[in-house]
PDB file of N, CA and C in Angstrom:
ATOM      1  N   UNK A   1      31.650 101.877 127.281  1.00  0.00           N
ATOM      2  CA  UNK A   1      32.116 102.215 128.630  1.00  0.00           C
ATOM      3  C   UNK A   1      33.179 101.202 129.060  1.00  0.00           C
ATOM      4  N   UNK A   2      34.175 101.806 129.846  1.00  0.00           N
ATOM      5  CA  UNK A   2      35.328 101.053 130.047  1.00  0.00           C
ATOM      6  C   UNK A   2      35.298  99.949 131.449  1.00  0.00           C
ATOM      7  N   UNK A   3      35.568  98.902 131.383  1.00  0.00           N
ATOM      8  CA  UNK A   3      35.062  98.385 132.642  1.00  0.00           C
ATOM      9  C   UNK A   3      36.354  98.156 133.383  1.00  0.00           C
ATOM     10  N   UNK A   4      36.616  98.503 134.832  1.00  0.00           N
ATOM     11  CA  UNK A   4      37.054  98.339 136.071  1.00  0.00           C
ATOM     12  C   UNK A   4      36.682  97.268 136.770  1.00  0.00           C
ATOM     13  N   UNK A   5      37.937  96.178 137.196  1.00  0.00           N
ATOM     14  CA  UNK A   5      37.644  95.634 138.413  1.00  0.00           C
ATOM     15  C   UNK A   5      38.074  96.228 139.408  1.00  0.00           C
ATOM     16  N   UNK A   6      37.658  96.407 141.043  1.00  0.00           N
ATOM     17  CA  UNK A   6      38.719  96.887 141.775  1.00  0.00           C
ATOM     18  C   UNK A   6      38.683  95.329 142.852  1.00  0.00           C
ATOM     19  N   UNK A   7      40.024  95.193 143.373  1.00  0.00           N
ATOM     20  CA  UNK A   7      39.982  93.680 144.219  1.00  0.00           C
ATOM     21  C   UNK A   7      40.769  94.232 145.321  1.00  0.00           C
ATOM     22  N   UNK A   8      39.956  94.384 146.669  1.00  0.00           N
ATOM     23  CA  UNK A   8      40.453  95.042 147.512  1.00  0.00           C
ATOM     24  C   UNK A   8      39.855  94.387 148.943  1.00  0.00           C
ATOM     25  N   UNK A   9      40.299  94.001 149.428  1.00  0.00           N
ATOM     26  CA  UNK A   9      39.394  93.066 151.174  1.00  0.00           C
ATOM     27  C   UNK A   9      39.207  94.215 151.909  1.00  0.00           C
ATOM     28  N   UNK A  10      39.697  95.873 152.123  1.00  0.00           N
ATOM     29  CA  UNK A  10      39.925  97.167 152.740  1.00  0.00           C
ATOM     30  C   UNK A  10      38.594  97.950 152.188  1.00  0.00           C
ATOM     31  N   UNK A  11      36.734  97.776 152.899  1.00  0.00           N
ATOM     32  CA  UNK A  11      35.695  98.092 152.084  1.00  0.00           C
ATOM     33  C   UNK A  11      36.207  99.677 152.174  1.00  0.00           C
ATOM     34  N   UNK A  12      36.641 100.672 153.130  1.00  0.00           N
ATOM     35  CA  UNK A  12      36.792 102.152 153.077  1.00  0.00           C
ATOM     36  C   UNK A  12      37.542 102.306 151.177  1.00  0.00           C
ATOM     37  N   UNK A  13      38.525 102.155 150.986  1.00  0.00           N
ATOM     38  CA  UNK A  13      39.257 101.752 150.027  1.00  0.00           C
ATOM     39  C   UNK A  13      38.469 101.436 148.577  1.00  0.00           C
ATOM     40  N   UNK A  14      37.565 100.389 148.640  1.00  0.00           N
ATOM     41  CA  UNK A  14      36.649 100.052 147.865  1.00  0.00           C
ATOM     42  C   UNK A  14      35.882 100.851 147.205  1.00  0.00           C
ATOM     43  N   UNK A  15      34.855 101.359 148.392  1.00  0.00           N
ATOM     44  CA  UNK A  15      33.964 102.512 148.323  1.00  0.00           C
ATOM     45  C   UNK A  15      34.697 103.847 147.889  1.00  0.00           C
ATOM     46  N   UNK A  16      35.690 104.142 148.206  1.00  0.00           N
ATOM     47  CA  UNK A  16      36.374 105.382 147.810  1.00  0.00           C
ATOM     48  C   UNK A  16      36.381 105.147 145.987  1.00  0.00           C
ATOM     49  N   UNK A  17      37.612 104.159 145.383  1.00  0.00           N
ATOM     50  CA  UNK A  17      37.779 103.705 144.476  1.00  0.00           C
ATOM     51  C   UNK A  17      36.293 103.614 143.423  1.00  0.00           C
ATOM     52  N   UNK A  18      35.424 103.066 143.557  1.00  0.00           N
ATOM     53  CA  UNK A  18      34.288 102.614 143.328  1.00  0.00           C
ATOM     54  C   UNK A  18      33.461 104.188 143.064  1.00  0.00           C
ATOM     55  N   UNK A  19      33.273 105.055 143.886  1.00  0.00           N
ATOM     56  CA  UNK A  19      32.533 106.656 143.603  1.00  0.00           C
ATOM     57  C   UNK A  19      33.286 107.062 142.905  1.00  0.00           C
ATOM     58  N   UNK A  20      34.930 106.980 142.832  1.00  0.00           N
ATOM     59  CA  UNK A  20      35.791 107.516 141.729  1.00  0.00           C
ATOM     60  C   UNK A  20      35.927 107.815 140.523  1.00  0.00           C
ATOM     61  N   UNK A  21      35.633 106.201 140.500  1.00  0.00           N
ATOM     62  CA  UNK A  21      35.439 105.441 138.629  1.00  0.00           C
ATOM     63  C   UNK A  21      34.233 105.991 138.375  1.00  0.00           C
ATOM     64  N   UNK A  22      33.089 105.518 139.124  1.00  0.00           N
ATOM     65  CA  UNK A  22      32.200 105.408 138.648  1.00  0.00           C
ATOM     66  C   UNK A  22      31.564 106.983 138.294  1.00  0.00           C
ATOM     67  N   UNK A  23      32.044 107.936 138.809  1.00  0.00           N
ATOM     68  CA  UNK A  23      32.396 109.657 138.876  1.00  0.00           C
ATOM     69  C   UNK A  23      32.553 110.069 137.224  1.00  0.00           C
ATOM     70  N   UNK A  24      33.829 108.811 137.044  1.00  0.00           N
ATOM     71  CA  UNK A  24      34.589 109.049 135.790  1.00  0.00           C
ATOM     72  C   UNK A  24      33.884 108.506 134.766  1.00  0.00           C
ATOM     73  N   UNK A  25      33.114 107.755 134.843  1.00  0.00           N
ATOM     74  CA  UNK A  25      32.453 107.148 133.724  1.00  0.00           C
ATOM     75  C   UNK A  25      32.795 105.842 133.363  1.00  0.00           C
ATOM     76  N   UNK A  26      33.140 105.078 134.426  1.00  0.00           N
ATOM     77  CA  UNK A  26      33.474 104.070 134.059  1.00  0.00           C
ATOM     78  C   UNK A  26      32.569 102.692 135.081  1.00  0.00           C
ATOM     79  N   UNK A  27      32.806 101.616 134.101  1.00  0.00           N
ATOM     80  CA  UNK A  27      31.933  99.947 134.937  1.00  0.00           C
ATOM     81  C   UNK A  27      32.581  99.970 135.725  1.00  0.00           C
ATOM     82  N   UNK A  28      32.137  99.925 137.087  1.00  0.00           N
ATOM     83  CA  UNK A  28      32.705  99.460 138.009  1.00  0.00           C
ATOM     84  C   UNK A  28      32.856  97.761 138.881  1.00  0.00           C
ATOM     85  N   UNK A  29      33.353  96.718 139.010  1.00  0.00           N
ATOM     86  CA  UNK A  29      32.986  95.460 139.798  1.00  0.00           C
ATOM     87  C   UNK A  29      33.510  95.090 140.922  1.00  0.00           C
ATOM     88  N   UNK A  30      33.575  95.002 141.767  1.00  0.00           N
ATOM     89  CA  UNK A  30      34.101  94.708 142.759  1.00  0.00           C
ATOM     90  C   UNK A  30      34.343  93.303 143.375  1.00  0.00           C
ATOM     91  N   UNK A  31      35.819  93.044 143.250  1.00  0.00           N
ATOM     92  CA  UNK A  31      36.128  91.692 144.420  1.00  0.00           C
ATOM     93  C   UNK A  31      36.749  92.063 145.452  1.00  0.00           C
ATOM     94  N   UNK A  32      36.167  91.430 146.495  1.00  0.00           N
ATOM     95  CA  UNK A  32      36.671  91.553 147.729  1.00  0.00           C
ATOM     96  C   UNK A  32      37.831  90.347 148.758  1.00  0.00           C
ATOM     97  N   UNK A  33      38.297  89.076 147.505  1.00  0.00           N
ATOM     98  CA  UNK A  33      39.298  88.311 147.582  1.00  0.00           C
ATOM     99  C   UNK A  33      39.735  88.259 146.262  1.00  0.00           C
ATOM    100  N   UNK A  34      41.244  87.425 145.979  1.00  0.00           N
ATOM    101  CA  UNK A  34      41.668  86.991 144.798  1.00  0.00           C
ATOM    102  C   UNK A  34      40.694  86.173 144.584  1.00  0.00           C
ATOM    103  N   UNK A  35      39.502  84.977 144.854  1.00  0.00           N
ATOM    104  CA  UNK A  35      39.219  84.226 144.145  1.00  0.00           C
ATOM    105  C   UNK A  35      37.924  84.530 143.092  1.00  0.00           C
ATOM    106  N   UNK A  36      37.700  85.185 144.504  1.00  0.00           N
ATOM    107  CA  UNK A  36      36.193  86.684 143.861  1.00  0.00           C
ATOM    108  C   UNK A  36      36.745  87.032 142.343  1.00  0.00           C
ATOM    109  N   UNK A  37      38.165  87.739 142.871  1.00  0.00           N
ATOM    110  CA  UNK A  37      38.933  88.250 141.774  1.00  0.00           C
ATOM    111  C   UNK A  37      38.844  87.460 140.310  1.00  0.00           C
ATOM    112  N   UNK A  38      38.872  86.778 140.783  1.00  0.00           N
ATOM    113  CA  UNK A  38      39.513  85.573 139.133  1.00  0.00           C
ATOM    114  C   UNK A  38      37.647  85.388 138.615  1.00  0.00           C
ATOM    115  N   UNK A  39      37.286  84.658 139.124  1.00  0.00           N
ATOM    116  CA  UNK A  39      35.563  84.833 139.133  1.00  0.00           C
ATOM    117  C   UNK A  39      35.102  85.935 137.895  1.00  0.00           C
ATOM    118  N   UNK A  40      34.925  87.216 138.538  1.00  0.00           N
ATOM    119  CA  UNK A  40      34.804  88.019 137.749  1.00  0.00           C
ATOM    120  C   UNK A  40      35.490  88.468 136.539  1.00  0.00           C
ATOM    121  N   UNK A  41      37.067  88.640 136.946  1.00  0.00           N
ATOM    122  CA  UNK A  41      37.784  89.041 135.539  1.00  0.00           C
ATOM    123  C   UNK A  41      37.387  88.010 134.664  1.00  0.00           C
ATOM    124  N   UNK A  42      37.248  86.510 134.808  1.00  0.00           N
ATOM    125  CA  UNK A  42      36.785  85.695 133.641  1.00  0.00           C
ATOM    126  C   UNK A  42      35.456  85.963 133.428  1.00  0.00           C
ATOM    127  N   UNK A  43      34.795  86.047 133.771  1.00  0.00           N
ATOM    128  CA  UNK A  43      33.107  86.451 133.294  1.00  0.00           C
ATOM    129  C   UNK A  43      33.149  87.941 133.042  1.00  0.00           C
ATOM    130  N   UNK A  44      33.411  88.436 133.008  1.00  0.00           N
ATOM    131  CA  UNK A  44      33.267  90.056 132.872  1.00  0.00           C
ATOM    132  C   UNK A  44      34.141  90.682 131.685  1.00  0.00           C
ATOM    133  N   UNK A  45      35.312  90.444 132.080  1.00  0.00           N
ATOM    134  CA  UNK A  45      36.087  90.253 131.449  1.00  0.00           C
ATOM    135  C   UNK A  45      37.009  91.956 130.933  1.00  0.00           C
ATOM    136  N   UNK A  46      37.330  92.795 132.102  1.00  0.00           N
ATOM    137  CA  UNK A  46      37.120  94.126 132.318  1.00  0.00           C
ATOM    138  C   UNK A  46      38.660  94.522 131.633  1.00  0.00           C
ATOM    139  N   UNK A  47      38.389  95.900 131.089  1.00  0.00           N
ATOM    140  CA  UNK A  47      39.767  96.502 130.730  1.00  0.00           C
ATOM    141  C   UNK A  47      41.176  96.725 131.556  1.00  0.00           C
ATOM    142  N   UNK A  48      40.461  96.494 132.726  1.00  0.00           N
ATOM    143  CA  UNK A  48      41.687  96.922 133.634  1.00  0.00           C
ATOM    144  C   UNK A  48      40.787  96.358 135.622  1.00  0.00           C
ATOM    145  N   UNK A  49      42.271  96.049 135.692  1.00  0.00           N
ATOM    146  CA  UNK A  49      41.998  95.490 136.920  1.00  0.00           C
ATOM    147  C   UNK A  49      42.759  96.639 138.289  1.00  0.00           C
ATOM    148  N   UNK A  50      42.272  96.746 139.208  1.00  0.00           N
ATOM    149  CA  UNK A  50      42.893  97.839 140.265  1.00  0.00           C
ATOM    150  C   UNK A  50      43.403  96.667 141.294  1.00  0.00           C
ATOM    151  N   UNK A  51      44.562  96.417 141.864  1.00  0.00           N
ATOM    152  CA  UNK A  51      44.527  94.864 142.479  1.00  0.00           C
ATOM    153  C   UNK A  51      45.043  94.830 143.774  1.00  0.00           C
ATOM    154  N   UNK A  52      44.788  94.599 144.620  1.00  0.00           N
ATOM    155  CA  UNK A  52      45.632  94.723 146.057  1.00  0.00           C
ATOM    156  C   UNK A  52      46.571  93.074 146.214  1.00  0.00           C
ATOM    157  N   UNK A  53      47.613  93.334 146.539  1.00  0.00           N
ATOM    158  CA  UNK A  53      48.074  92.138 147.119  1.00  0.00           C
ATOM    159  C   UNK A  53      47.622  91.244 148.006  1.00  0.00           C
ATOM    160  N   UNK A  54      47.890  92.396 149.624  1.00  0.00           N
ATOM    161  CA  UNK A  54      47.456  91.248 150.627  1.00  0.00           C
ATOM    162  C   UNK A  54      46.202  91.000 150.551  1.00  0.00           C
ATOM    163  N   UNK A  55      45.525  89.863 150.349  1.00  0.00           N
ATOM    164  CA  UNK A  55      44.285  89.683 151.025  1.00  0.00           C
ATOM    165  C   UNK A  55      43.787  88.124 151.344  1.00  0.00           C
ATOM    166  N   UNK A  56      42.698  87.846 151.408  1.00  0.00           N
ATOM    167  CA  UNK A  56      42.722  86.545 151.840  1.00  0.00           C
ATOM    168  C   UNK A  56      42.313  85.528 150.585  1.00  0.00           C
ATOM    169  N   UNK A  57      42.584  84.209 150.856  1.00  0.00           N
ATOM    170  CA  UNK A  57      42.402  83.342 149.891  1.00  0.00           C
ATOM    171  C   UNK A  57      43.373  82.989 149.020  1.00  0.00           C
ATOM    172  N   UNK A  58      43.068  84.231 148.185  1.00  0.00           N
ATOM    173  CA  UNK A  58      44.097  83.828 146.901  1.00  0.00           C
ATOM    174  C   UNK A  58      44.955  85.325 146.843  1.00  0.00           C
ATOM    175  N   UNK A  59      46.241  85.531 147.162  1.00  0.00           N
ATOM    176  CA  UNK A  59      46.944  87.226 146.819  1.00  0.00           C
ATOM    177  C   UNK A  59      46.805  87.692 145.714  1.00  0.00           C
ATOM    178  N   UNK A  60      47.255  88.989 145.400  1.00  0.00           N
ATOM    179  CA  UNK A  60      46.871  89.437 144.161  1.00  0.00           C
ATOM    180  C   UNK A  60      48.145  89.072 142.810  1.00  0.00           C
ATOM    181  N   UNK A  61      49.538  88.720 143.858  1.00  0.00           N
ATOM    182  CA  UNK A  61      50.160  88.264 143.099  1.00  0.00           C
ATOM    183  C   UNK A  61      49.571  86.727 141.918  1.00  0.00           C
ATOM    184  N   UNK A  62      49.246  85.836 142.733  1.00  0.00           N
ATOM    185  CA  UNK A  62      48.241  84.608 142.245  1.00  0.00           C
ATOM    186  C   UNK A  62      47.381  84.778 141.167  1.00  0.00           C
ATOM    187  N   UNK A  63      46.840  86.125 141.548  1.00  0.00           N
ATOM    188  CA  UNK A  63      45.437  86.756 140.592  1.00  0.00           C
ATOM    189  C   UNK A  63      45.899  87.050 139.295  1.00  0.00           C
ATOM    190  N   UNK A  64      47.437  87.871 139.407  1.00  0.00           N
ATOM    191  CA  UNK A  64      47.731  88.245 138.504  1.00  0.00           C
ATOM    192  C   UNK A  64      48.190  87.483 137.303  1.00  0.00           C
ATOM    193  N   UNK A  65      49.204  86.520 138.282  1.00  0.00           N
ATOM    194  CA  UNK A  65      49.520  85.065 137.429  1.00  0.00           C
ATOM    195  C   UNK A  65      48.248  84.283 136.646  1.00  0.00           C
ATOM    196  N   UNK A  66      47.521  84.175 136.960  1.00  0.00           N
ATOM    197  CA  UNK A  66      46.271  83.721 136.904  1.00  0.00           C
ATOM    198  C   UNK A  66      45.904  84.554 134.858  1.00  0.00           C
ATOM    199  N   UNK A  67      45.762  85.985 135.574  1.00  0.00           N
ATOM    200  CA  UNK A  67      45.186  86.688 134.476  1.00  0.00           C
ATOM    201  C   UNK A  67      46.217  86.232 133.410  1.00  0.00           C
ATOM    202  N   UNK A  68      47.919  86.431 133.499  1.00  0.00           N
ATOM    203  CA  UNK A  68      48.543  86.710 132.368  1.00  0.00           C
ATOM    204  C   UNK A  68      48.380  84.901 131.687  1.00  0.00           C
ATOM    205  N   UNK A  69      47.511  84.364 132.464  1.00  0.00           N
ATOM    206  CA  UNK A  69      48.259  83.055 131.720  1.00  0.00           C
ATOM    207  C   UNK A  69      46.862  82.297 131.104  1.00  0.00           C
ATOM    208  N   UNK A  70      45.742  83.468 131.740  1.00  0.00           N
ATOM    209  CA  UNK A  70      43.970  83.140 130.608  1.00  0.00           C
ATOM    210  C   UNK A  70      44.167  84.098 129.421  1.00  0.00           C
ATOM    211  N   UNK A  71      44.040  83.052 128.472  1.00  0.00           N
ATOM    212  CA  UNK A  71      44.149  83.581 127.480  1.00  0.00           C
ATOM    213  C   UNK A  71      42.980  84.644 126.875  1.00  0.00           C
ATOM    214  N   UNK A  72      41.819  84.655 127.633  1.00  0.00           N
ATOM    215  CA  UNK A  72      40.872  85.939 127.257  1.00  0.00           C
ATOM    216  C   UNK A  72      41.060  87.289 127.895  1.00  0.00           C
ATOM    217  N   UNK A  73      41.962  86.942 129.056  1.00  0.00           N
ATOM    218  CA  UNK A  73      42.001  88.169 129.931  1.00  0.00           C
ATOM    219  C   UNK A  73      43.552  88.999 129.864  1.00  0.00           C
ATOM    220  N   UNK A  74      44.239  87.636 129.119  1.00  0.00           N
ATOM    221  CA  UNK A  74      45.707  88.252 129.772  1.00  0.00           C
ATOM    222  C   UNK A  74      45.950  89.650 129.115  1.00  0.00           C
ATOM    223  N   UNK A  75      45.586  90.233 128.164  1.00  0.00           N
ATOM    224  CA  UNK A  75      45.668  91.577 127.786  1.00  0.00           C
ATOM    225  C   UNK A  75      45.259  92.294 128.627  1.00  0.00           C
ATOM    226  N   UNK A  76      44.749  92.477 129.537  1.00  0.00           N
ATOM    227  CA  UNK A  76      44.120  93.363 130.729  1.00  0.00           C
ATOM    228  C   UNK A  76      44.993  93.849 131.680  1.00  0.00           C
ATOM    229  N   UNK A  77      44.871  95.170 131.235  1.00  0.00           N
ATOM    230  CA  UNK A  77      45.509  95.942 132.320  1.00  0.00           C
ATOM    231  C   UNK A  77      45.854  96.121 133.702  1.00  0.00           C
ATOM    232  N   UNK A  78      46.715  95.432 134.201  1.00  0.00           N
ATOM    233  CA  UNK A  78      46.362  95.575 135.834  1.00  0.00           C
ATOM    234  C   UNK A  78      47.408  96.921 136.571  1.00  0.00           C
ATOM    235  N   UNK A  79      46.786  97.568 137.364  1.00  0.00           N
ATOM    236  CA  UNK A  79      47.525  98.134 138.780  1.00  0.00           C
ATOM    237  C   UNK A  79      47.542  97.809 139.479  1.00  0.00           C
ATOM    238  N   UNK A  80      48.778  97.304 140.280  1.00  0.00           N
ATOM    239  CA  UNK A  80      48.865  97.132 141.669  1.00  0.00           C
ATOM    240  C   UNK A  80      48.437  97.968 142.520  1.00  0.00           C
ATOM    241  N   UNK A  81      47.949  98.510 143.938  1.00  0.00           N
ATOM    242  CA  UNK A  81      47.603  98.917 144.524  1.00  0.00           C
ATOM    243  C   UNK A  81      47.808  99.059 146.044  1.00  0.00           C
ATOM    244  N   UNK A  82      48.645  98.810 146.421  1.00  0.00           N
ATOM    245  CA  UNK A  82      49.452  97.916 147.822  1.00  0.00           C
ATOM    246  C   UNK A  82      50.251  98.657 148.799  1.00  0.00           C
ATOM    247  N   UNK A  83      49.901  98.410 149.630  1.00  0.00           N
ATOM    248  CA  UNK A  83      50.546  98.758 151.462  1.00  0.00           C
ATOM    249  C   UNK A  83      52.411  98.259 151.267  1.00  0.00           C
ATOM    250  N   UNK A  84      52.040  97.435 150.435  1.00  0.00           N
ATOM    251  CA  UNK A  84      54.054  96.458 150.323  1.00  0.00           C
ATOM    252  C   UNK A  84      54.515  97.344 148.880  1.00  0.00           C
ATOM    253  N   UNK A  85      55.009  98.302 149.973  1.00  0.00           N
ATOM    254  CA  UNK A  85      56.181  99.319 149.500  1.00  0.00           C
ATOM    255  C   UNK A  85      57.886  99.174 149.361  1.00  0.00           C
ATOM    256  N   UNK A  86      58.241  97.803 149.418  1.00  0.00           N
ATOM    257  CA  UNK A  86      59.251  97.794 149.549  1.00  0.00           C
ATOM    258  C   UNK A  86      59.719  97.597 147.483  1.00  0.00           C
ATOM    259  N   UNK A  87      61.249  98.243 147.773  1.00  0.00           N
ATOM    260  CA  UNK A  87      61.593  97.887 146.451  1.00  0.00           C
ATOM    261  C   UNK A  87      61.547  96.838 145.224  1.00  0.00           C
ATOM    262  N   UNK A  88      61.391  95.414 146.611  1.00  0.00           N
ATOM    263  CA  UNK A  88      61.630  93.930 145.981  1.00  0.00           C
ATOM    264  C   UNK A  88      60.091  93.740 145.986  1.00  0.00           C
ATOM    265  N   UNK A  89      58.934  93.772 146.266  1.00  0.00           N
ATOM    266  CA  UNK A  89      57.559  94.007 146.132  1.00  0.00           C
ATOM    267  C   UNK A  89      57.326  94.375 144.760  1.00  0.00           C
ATOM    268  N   UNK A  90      57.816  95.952 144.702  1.00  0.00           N
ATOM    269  CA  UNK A  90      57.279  96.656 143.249  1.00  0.00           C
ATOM    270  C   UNK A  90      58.067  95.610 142.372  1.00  0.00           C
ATOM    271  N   UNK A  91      58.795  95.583 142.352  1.00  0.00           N
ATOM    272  CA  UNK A  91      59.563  94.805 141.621  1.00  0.00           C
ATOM    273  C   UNK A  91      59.078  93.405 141.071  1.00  0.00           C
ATOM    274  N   UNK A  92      58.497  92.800 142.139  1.00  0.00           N
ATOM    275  CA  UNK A  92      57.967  91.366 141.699  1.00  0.00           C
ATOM    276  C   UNK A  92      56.830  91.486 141.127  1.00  0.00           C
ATOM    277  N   UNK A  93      56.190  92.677 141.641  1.00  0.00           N
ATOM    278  CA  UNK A  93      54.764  93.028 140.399  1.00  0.00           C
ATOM    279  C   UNK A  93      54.951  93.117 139.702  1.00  0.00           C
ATOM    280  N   UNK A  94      55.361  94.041 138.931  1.00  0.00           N
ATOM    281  CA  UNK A  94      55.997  94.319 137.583  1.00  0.00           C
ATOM    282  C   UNK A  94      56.859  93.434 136.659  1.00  0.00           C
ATOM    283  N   UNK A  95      57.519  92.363 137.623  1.00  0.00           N
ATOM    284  CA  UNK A  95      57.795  91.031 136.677  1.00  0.00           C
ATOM    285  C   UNK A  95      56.798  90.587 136.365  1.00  0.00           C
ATOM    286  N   UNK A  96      56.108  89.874 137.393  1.00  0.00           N
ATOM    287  CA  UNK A  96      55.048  89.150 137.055  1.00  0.00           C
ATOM    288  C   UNK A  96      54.007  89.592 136.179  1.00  0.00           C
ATOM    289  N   UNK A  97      53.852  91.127 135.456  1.00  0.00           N
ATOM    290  CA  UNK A  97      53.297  91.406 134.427  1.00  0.00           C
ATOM    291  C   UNK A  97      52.220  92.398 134.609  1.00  0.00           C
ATOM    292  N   UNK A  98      52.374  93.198 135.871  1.00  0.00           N
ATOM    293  CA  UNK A  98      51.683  94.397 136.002  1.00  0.00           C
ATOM    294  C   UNK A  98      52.335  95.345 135.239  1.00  0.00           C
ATOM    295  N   UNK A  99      51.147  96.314 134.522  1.00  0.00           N
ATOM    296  CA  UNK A  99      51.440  97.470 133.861  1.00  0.00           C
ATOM    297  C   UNK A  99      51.612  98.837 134.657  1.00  0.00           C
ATOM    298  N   UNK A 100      51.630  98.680 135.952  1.00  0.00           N
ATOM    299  CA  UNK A 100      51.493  99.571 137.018  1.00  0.00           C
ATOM    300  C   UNK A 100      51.308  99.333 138.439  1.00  0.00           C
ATOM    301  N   UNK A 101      52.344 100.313 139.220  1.00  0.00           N
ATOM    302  CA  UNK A 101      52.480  99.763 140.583  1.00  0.00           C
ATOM    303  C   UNK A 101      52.285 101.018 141.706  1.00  0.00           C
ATOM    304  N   UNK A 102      51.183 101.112 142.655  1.00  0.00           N
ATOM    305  CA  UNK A 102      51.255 102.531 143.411  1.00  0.00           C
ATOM    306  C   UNK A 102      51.155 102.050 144.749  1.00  0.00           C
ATOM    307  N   UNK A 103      52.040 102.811 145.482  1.00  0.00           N
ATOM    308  CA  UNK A 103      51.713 101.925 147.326  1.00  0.00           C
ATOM    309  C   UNK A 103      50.754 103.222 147.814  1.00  0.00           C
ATOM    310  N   UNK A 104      50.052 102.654 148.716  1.00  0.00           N
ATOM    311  CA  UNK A 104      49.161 103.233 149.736  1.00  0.00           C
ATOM    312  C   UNK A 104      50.110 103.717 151.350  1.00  0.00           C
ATOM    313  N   UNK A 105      49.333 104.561 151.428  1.00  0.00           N
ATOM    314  CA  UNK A 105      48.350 105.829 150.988  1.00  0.00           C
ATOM    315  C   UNK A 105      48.807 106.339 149.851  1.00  0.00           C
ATOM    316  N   UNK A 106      47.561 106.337 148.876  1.00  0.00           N
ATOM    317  CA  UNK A 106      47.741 106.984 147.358  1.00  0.00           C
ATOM    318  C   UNK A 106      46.904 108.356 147.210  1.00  0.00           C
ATOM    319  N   UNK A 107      47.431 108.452 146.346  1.00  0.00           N
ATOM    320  CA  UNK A 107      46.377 109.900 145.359  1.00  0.00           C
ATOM    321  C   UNK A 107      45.514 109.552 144.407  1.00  0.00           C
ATOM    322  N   UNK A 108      44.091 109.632 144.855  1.00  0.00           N
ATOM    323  CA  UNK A 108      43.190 109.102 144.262  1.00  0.00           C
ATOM    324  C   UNK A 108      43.648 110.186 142.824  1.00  0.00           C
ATOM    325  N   UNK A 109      43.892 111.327 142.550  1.00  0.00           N
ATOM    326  CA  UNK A 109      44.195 112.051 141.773  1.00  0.00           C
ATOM    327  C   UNK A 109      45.308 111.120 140.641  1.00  0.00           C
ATOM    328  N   UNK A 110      46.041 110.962 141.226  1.00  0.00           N
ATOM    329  CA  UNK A 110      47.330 109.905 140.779  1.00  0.00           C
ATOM    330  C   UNK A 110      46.922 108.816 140.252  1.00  0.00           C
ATOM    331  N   UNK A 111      45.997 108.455 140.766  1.00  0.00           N
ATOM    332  CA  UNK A 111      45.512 107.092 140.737  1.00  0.00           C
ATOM    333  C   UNK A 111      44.572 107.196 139.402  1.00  0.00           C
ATOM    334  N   UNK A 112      44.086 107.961 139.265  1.00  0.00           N
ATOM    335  CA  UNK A 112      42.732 107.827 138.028  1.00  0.00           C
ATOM    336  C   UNK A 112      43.819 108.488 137.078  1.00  0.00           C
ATOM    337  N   UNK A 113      44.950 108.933 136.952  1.00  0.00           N
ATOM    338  CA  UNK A 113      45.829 109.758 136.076  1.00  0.00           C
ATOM    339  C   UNK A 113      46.744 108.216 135.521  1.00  0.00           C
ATOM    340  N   UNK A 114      47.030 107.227 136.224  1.00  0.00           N
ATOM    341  CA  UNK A 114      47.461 106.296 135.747  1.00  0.00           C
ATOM    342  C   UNK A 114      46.775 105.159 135.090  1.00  0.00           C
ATOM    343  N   UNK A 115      45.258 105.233 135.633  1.00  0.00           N
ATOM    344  CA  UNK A 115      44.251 104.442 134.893  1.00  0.00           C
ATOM    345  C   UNK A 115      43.928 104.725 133.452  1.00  0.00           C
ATOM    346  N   UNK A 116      43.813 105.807 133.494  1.00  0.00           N
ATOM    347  CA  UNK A 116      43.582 106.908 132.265  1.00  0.00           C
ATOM    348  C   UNK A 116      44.870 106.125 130.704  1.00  0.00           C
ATOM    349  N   UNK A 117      46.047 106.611 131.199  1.00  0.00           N
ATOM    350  CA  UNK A 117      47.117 106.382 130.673  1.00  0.00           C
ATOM    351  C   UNK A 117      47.110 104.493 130.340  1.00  0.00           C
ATOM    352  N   UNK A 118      46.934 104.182 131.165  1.00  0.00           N
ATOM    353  CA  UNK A 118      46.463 102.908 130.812  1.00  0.00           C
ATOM    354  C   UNK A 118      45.534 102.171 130.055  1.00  0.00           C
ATOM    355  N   UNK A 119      44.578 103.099 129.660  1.00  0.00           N
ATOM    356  CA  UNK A 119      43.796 102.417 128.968  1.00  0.00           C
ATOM    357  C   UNK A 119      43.294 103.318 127.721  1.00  0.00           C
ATOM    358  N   UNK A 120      44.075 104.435 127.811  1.00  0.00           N
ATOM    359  CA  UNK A 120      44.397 105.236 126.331  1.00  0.00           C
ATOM    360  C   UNK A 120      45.756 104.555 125.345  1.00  0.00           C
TER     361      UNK A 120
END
């Protein structure tokens, strides 16, 4: 079974995400900050991460840096997930080494169609 983090401080969001996966057949874990975030992806150690930017503590940009530069995790798939829709946003995700970038309000439809692809 494929394991999911989702890292989201927005619990509606969470819970949505979370019945989704877990719908689909997949581990689900949940952080509710970047530091939560890092926490788990190192102990767990999940195929793919679902990641929100803003949140408190540590951003998801941080998180991400974080992942590409542990060497057990940095293969792990991440999506961005984020309200920061601007061009220079997507953009800095995707430098920084996301495999995927979707702004909110999303399509949970969309959304499990890019997870999918991601980890096939």
């Amino acid at each position: 079974m494929k394991k999911i983090l989702i890292v989201d401080d927005e619990p509606n969001i969470v819970m949505a995400l979370e019945y989704a996966l877990k719908k689909n057949n997949y581990e689900v874990f949940i952080a509710r900050d970047g530091s939560e975030a890092i926490e788990i992806a190192t102990t767990q150690q999940p195929h793919l991460i679902v990641l929100d930017i803003m949140m408190p503590k540590v951003d998801g940009y941080e998180v991400l840096e974080f992942v590409r530069k542990n060497e057990a995790i940095q293969h792990t798939k991440v999506i961005f997930l984020s309200a920061k829709n601007k061009e220079k946003d997507i953009e800095k995700g995707l430098q920084l080494g996301a495999n995927d970038y979707l702004t909110k309000p999303f399509s949970m439809k969309k959304l499990l169609t890019r997870i999918e692809e991601q980890l096939n």
